[in-house]
C-alpha atoms as a PDB file:
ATOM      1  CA  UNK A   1       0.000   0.000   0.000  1.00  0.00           C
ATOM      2  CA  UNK A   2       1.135   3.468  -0.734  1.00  0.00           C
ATOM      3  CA  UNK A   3       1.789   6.192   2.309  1.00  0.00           C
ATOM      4  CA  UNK A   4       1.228   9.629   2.390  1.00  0.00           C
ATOM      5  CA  UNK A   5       4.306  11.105   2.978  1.00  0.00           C
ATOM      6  CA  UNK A   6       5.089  14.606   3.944  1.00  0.00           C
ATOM      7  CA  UNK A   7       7.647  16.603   2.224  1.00  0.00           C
ATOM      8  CA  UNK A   8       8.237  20.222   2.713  1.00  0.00           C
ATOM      9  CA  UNK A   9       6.458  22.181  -0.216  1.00  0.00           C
ATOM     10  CA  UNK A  10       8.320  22.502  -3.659  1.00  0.00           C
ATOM     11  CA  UNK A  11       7.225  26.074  -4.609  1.00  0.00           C
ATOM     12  CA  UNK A  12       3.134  27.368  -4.650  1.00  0.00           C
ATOM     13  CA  UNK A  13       0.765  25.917  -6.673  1.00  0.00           C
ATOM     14  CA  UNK A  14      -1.665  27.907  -8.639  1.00  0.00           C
ATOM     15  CA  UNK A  15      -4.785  28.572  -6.210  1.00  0.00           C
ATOM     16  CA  UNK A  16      -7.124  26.530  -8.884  1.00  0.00           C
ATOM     17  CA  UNK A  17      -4.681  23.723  -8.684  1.00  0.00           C
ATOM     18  CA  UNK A  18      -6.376  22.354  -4.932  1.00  0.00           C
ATOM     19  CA  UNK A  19      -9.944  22.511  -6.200  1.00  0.00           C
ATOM     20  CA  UNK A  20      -8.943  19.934  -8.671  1.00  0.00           C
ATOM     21  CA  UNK A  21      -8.968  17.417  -5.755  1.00  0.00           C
ATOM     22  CA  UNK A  22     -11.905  15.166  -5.922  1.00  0.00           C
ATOM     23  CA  UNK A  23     -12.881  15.956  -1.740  1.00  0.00           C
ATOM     24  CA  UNK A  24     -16.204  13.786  -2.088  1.00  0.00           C
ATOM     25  CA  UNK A  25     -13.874  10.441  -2.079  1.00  0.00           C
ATOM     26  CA  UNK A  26     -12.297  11.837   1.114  1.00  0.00           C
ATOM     27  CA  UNK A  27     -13.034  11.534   4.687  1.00  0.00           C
ATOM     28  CA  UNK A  28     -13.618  14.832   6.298  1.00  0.00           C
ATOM     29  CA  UNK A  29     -11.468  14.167   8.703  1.00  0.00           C
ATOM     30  CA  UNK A  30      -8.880  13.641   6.437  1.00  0.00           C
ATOM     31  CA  UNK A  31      -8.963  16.431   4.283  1.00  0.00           C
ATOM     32  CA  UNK A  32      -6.945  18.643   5.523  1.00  0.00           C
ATOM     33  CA  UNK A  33      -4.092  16.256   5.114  1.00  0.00           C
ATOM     34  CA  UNK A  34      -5.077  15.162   1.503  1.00  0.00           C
ATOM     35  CA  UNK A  35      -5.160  18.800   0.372  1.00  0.00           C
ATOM     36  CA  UNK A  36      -1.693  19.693   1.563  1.00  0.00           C
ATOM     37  CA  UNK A  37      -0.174  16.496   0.006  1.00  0.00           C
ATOM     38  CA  UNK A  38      -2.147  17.356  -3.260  1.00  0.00           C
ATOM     39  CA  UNK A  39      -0.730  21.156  -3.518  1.00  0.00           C
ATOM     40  CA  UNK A  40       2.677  19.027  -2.512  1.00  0.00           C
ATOM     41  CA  UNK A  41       2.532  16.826  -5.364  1.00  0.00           C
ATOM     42  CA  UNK A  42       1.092  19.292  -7.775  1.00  0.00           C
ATOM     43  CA  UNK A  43       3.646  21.862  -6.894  1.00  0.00           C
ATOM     44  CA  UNK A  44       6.503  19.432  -7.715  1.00  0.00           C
ATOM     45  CA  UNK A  45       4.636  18.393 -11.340  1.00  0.00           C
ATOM     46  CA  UNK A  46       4.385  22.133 -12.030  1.00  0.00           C
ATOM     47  CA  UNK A  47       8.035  22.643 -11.536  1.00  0.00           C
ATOM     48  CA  UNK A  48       8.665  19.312 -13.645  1.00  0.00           C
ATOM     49  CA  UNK A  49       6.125  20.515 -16.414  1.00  0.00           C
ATOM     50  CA  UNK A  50       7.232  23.846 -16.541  1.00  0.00           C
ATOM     51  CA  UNK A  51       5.942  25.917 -19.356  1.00  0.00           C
ATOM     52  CA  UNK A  52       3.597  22.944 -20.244  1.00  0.00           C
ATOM     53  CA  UNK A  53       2.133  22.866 -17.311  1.00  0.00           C
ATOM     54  CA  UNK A  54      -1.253  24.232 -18.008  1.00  0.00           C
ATOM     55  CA  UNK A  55      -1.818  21.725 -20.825  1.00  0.00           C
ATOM     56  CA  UNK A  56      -1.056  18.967 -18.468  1.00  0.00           C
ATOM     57  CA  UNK A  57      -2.685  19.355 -15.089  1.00  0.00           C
ATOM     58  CA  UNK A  58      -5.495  17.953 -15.423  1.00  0.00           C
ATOM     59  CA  UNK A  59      -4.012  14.324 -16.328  1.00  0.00           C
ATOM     60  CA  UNK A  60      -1.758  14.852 -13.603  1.00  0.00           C
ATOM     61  CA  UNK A  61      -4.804  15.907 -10.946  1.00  0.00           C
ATOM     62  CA  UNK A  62      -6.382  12.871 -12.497  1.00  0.00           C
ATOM     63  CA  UNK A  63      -3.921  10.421 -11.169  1.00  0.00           C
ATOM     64  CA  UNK A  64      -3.184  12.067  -7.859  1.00  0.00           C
ATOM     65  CA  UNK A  65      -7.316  11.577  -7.183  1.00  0.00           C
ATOM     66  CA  UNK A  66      -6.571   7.969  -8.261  1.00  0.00           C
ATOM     67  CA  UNK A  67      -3.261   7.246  -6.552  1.00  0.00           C
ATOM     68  CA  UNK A  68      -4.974   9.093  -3.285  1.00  0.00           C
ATOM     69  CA  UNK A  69      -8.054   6.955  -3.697  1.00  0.00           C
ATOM     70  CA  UNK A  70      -6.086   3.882  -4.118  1.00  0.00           C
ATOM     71  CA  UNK A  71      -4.474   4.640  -0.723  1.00  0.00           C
ATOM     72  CA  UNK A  72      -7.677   5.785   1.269  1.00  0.00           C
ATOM     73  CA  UNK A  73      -9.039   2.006  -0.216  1.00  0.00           C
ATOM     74  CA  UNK A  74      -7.947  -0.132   2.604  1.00  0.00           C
ATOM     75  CA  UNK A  75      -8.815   2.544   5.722  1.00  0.00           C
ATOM     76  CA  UNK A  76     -11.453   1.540   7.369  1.00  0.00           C
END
């Protein structure tokens, strides 16, 4: 199973980036948590992506809802 791990913020993600994140899959009382490791991970894509960025966030937010689903699978 995957972990959540937290890593110290790569630079700021665009404010529209977080609203990508799918919250209805997510526990409220985990939310908090998810959203900061979402603007984590799609901080560090937008640095990778650079100027294509815009073209490809929405694949990326795509997976991170999956790969964060995957994870919150097996909680009970």
């Amino acid at each position: 199973m995957h972990e959540i791990v937290q890593h110290e913020a790569v630079s700021p993600t665009a404010p529209d980036d977080t609203c990508l994140l799918n919250e209805d899959a997510i526990p409220v009382e985990l939310r908090p948590k998810a959203r900061a490791w979402f603007a984590r991970q799609m901080a560090m894509c937008e640095a990778k992506h650079g100027p294509h960025w815009r073209e490809n966030r929405e694949w990326v937010a795509d997976y991170l809802n999956a790969e964060l689903a995957h994870h919150l699978e097996g909680r009970p």
